[in-house]
C-alpha atoms as a PDB file:
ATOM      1  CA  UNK A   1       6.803   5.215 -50.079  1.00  0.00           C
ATOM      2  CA  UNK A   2       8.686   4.285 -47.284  1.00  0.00           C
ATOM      3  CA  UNK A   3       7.697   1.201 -44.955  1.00  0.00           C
ATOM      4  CA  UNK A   4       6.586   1.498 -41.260  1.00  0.00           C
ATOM      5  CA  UNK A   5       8.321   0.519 -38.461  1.00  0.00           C
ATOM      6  CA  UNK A   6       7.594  -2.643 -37.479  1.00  0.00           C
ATOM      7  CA  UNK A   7       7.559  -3.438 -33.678  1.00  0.00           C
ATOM      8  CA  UNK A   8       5.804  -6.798 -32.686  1.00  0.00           C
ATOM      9  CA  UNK A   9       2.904  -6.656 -29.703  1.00  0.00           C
ATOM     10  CA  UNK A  10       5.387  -8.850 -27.722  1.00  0.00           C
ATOM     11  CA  UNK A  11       7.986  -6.243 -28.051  1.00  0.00           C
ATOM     12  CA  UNK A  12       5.463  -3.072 -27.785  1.00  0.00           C
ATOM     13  CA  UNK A  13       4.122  -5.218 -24.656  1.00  0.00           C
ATOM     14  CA  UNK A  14       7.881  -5.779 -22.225  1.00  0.00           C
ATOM     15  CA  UNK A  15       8.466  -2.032 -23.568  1.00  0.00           C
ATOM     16  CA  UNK A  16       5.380  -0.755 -21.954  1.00  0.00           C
ATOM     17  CA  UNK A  17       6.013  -2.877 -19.040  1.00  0.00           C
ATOM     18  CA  UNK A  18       9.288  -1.605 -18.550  1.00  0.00           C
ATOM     19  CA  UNK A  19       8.193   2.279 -18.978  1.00  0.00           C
ATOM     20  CA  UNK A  20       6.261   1.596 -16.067  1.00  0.00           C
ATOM     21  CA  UNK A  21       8.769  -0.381 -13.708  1.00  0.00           C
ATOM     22  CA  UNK A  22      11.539   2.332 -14.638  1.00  0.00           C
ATOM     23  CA  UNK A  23       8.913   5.131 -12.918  1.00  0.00           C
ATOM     24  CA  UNK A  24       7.329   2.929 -10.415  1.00  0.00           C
ATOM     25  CA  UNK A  25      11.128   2.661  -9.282  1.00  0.00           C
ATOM     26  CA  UNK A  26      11.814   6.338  -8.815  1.00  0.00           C
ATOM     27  CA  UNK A  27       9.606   6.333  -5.921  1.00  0.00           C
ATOM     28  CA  UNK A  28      10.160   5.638  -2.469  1.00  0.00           C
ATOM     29  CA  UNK A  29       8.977   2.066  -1.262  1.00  0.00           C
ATOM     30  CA  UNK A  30       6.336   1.175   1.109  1.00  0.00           C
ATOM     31  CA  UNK A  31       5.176  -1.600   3.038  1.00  0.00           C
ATOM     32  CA  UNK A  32       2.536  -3.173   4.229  1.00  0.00           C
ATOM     33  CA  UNK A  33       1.848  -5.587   7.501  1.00  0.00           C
ATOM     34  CA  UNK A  34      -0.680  -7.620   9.425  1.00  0.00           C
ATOM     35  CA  UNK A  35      -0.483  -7.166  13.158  1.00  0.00           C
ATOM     36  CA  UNK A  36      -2.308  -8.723  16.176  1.00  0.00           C
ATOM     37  CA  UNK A  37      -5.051  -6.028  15.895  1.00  0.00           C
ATOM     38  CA  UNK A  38      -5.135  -5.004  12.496  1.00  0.00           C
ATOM     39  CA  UNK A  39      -2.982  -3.799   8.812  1.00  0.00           C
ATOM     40  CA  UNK A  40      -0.132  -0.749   9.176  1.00  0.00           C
ATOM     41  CA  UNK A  41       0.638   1.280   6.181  1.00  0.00           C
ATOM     42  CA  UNK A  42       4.641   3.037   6.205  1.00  0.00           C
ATOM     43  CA  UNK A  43       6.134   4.535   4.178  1.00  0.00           C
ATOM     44  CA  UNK A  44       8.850   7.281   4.001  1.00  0.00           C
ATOM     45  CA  UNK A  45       7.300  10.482   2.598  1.00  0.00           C
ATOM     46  CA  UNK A  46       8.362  13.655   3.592  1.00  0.00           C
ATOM     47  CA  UNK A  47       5.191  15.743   2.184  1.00  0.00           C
ATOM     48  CA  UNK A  48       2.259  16.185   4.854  1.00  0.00           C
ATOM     49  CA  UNK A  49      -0.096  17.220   1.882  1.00  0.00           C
ATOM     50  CA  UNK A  50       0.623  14.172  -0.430  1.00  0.00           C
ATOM     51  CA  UNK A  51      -0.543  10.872   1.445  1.00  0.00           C
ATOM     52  CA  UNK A  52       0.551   7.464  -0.306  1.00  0.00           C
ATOM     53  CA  UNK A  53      -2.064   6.089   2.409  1.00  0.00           C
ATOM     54  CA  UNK A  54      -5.793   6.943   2.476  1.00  0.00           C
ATOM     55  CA  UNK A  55      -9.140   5.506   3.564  1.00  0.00           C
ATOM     56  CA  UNK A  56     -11.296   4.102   1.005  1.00  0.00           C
ATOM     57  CA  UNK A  57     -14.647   2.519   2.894  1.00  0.00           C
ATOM     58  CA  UNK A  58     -15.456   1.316   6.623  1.00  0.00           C
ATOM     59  CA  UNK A  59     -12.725  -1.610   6.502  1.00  0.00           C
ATOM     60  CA  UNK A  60     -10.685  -0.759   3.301  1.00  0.00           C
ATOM     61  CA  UNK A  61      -7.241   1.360   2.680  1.00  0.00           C
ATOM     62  CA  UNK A  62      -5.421   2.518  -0.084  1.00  0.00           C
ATOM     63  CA  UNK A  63      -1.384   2.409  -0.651  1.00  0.00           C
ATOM     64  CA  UNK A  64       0.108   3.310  -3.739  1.00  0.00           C
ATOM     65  CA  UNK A  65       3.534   4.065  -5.246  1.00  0.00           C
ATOM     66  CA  UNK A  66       4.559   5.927  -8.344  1.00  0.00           C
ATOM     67  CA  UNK A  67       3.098   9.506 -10.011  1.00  0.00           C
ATOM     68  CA  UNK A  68       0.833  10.647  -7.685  1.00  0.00           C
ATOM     69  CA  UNK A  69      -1.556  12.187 -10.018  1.00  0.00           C
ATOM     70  CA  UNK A  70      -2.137   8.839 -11.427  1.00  0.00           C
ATOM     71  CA  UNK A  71      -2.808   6.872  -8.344  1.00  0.00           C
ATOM     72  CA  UNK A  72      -5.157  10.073  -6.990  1.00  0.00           C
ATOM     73  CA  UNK A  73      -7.238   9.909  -9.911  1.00  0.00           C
ATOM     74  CA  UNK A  74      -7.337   5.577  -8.869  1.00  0.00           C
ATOM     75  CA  UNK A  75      -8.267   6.599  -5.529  1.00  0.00           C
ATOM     76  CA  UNK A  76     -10.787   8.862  -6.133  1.00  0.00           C
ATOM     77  CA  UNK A  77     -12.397   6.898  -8.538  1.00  0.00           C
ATOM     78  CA  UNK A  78     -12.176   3.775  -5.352  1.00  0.00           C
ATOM     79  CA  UNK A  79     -13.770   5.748  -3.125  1.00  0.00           C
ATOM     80  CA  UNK A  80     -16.921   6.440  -5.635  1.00  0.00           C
ATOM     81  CA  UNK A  81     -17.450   3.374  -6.889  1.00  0.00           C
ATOM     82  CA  UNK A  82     -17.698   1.749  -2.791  1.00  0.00           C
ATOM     83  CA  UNK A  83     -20.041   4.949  -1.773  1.00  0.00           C
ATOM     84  CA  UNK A  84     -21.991   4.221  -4.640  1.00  0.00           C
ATOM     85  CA  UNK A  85     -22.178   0.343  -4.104  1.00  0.00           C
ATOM     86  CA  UNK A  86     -22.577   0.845  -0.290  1.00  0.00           C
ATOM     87  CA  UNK A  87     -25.528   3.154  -0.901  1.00  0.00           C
ATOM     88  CA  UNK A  88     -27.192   0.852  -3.753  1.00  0.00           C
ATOM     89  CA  UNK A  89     -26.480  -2.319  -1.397  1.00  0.00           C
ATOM     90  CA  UNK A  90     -25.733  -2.901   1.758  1.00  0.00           C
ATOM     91  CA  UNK A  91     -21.921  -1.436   3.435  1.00  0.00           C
ATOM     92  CA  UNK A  92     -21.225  -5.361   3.328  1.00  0.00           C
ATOM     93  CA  UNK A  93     -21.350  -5.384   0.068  1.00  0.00           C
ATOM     94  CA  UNK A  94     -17.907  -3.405  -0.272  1.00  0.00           C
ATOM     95  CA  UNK A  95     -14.922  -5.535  -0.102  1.00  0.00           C
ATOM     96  CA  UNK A  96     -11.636  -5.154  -0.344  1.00  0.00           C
ATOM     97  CA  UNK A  97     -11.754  -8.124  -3.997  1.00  0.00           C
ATOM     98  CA  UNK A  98     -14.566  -6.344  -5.444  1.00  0.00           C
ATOM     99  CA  UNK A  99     -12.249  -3.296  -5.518  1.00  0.00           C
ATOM    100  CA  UNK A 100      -9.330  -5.101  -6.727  1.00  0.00           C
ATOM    101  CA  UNK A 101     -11.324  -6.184  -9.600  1.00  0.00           C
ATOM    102  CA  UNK A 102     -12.248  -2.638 -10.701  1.00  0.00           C
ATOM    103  CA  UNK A 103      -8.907  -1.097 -10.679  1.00  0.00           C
ATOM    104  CA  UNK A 104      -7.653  -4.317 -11.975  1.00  0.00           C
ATOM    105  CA  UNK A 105      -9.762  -3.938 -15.372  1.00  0.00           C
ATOM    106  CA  UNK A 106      -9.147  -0.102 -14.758  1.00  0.00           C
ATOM    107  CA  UNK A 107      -5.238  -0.560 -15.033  1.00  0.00           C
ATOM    108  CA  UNK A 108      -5.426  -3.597 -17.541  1.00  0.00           C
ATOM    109  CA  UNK A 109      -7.556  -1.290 -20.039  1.00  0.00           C
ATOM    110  CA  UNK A 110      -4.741   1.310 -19.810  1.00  0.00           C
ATOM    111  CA  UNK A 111      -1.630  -0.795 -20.009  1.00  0.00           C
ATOM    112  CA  UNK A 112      -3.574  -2.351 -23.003  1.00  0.00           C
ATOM    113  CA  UNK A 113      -4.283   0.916 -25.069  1.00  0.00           C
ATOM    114  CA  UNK A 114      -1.723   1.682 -27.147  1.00  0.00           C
ATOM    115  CA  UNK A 115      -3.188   5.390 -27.491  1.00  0.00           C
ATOM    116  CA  UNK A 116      -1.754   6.178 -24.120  1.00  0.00           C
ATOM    117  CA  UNK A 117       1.219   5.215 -21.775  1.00  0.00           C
ATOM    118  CA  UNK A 118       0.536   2.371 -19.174  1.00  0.00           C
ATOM    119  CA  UNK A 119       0.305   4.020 -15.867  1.00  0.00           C
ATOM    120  CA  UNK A 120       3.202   4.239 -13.310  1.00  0.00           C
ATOM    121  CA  UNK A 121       1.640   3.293 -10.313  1.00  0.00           C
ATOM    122  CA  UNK A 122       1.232  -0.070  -7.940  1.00  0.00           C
ATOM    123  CA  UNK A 123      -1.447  -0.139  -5.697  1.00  0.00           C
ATOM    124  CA  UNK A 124      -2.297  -1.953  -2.417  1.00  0.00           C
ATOM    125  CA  UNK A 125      -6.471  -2.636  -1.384  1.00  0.00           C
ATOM    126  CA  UNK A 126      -6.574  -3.736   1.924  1.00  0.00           C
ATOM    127  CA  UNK A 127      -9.378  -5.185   4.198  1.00  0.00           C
ATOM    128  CA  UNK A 128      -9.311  -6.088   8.151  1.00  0.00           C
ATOM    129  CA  UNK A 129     -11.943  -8.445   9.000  1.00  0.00           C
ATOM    130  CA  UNK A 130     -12.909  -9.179  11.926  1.00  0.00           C
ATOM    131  CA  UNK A 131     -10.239 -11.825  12.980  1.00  0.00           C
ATOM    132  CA  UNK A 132      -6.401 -12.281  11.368  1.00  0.00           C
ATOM    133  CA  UNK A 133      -7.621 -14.440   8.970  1.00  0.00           C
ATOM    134  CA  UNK A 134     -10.099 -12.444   7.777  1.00  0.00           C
ATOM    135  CA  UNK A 135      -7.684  -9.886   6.589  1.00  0.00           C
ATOM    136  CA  UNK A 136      -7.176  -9.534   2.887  1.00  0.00           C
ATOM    137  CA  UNK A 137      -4.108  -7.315   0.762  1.00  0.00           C
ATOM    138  CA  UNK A 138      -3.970  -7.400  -2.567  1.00  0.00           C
ATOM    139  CA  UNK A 139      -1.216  -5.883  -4.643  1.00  0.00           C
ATOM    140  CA  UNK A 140      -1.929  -4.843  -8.163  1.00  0.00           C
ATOM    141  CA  UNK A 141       1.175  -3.947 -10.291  1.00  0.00           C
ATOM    142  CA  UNK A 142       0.914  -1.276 -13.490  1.00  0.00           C
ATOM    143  CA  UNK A 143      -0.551  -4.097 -15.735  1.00  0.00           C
ATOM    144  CA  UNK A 144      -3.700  -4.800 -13.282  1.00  0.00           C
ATOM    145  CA  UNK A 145      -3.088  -7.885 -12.478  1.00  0.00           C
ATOM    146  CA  UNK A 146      -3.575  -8.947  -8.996  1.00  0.00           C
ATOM    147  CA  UNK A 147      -1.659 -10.981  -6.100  1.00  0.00           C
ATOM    148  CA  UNK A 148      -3.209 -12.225  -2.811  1.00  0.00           C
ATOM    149  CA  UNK A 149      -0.728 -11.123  -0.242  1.00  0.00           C
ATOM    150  CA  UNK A 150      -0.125 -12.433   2.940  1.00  0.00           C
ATOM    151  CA  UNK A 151       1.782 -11.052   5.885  1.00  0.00           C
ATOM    152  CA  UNK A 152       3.557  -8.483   4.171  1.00  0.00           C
ATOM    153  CA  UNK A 153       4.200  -6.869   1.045  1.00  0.00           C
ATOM    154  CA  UNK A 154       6.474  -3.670  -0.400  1.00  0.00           C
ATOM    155  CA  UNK A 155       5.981  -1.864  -3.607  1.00  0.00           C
ATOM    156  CA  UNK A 156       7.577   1.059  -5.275  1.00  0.00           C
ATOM    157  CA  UNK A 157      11.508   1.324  -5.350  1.00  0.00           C
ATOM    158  CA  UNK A 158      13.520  -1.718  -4.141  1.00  0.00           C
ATOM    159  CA  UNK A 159      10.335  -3.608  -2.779  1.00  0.00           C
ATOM    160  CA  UNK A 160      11.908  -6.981  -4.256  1.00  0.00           C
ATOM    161  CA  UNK A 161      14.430  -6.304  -1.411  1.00  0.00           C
ATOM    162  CA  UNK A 162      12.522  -5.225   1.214  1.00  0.00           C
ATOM    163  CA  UNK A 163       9.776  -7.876   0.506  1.00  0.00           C
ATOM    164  CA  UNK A 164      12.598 -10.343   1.103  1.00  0.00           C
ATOM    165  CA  UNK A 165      13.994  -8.981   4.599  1.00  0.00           C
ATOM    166  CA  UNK A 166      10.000  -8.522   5.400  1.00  0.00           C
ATOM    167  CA  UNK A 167       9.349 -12.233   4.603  1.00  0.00           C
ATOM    168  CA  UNK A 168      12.532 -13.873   6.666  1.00  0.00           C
ATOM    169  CA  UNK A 169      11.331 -11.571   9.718  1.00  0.00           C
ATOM    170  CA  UNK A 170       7.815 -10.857   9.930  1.00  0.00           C
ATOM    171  CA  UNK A 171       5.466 -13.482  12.289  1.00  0.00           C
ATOM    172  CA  UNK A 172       1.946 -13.362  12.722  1.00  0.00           C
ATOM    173  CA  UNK A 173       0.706 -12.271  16.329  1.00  0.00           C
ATOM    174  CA  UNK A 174       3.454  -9.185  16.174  1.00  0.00           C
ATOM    175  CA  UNK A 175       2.526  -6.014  17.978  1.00  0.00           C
ATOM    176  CA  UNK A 176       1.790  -2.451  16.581  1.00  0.00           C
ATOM    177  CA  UNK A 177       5.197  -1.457  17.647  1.00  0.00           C
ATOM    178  CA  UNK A 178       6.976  -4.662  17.037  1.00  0.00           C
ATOM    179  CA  UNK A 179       5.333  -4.328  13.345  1.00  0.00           C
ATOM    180  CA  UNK A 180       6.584  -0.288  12.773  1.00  0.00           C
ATOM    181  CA  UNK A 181      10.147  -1.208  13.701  1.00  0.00           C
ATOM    182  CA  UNK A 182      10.188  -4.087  11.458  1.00  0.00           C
ATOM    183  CA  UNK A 183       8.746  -2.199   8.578  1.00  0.00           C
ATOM    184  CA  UNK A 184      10.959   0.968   9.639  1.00  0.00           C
ATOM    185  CA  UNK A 185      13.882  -1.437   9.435  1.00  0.00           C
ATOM    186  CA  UNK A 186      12.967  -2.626   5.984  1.00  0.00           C
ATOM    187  CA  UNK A 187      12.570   0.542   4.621  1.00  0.00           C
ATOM    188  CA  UNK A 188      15.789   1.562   5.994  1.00  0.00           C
ATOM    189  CA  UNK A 189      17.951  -0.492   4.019  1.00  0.00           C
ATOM    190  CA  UNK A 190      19.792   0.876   0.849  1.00  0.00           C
ATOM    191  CA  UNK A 191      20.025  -1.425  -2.427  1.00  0.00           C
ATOM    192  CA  UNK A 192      23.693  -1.568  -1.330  1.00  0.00           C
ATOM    193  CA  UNK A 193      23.340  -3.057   1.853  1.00  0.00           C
ATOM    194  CA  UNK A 194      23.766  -0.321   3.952  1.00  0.00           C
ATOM    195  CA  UNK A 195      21.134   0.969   6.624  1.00  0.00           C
ATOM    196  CA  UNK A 196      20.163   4.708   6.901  1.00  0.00           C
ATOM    197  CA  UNK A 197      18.049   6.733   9.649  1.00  0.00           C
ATOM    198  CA  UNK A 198      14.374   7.446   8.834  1.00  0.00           C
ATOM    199  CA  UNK A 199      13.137  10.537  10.967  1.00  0.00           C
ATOM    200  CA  UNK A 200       9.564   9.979  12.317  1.00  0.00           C
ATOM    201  CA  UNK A 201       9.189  13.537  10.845  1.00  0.00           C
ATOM    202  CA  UNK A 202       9.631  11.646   7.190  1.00  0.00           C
ATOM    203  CA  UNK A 203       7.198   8.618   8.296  1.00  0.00           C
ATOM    204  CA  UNK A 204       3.874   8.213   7.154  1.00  0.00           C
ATOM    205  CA  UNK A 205       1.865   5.834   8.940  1.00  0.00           C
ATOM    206  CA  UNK A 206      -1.683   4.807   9.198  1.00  0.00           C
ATOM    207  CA  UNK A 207      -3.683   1.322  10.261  1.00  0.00           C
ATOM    208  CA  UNK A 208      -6.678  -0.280   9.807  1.00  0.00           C
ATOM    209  CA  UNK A 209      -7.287  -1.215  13.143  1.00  0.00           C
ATOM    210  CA  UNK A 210     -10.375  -3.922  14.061  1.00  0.00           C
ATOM    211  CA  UNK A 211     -10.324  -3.099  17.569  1.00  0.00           C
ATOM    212  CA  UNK A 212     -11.795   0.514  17.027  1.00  0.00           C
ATOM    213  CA  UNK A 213     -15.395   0.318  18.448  1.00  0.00           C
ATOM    214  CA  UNK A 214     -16.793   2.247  15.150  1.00  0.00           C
ATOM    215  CA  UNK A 215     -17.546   1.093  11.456  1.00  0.00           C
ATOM    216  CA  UNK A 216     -14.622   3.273  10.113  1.00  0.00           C
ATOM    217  CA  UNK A 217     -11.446   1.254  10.646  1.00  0.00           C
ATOM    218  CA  UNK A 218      -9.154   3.289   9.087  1.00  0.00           C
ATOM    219  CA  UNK A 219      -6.816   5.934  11.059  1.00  0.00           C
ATOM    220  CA  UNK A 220      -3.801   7.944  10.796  1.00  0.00           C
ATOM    221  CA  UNK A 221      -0.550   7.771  13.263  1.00  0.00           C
ATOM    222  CA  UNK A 222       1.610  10.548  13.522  1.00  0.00           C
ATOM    223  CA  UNK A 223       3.387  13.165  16.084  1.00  0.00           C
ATOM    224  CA  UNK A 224       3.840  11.848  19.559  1.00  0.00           C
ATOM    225  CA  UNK A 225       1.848   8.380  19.244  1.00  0.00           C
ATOM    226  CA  UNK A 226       3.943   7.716  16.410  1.00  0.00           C
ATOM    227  CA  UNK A 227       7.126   8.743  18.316  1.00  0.00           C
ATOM    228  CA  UNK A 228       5.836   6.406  21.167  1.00  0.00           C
ATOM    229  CA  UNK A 229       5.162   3.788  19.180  1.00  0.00           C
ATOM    230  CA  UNK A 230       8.723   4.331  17.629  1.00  0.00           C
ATOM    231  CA  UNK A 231      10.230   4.043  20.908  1.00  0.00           C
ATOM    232  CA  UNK A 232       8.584   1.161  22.301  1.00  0.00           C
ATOM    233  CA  UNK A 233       9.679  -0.764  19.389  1.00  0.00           C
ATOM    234  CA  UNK A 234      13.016   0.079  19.597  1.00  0.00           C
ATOM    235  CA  UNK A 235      12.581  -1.234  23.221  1.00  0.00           C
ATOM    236  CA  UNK A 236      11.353  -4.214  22.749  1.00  0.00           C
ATOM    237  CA  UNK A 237       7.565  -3.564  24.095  1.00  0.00           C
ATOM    238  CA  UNK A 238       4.523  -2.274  23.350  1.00  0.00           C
ATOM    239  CA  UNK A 239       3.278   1.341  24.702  1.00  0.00           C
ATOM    240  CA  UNK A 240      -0.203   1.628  26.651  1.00  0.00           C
ATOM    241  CA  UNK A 241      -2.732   3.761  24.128  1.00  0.00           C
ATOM    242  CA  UNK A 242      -0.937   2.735  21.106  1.00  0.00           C
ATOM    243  CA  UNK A 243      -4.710   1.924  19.788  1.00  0.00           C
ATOM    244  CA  UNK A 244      -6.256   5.339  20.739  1.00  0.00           C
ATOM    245  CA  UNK A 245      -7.098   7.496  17.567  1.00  0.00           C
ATOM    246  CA  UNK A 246      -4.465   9.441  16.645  1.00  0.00           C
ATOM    247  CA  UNK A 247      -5.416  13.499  16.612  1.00  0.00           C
END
């Protein structure tokens, strides 16, 4: 009788791990920002079925890179487990943390188990609160651990080098449109150095936005705001209805 194959949990452990970086990396990075008024979500993605970006409760969105299967079944299950809290509760109840925690356990569970791969997916749960510093973003990589973000944050693809340009350039107090070029820039830049052109046709985009008179927070930007908002960045300024609900 032959032996087994011996692999120790250590090793089993960084190969899991790196399963999951390897697919995470296939897919096309994202960021994150604050702004004066609020979070923005971008991220290149040329399908207008498949959003990376997506409202979860009142004050709370969802980002997510990797196999979108995966992160839809996360999102889904985020969205049930804040109606069902907000309806047992109170709509205060629902935070941005207490959601973190679930998909952190959710995702820890998984990557744990060796009766099925780890998943290959990194999330974002954001909150705007009702001043800057009551914003929260917390990034939770394929393991489910989870890291209090500030400013800014990239996942998916080369987010270790667009975190980097996004930390020597973003400031607090920054515009919607000052925000969108800087995260357009980021996302522009090739592993090589190089920059390429991102289409506004290829850009999703969508902020949680405190100024909106309503509970619900969350809104998309696309078409001509976005192409505004596109353009006043590149000019330096702001544009007049940036904050008007997109169609």
């Amino acid at each position: 009788m032959s032996t087994p194959f011996y692999v120790s949990p250590q090793q089993a452990m960084a190969d899991r791990a790196e399963y999951a970086r390897k697919g995470i990396a296939r897919g096309r990075s994202l960021v994150v920002l604050q702004f004066a008024d609020g979070i923005v979500f971008v991220g290149e993605n040329p399908s207008r079925a498949l959003h990376k970006f997506s409202e979860i409760y009142d004050r709370i969105g969802f980002a997510a890179a990797g196999k979108y299967n995966e992160y839809e079944n996360l999102r889904i299950g985020g969205v049930r487990y804040a109606d069902l809290r907000g309806y047992t509760y109170d709509r205060d109840d629902v935070t941005a943390r207490g959601l973190a925690n679930v998909y952190a356990q959710t995702l820890g569970t998984i990557f744990s188990s060796a009766a099925e791969k780890p998943y290959e997916v990194e999330l974002v749960v954001a909150e705007v609160g009702e001043t800057p510093e009551g914003d929260q973003i917390y990034r939770l990589p394929h393991d489910g651990s989870i890291v209090d973000e500030h400013g800014s944050v990239a996942v998916g693809g080369n987010a270790e080098q667009i975190s980097s340009y996004l930390d020597q350039r973003h400031e607090e107090g920054m515009t919607l449109a000052e925000a969108l070029k800087l995260a357009v820039q980021a996302l522009s830049r090739d592993t090589n150095g190089s920059e390429r052109e991102i289409p506004a046709e290829r850009l999703e985009v969508a902020v949680l936005d405190r100024t909106r008179p309503q509970k619900r927070k969350f809104k998309r930007i696309s078409g001509g705001q976005l192409s505004r908002l596109l353009d006043a960045g590149a000019a330096g300024g702001d544009v007049e209805g940036a904050s008007e609900d997109a169609e």
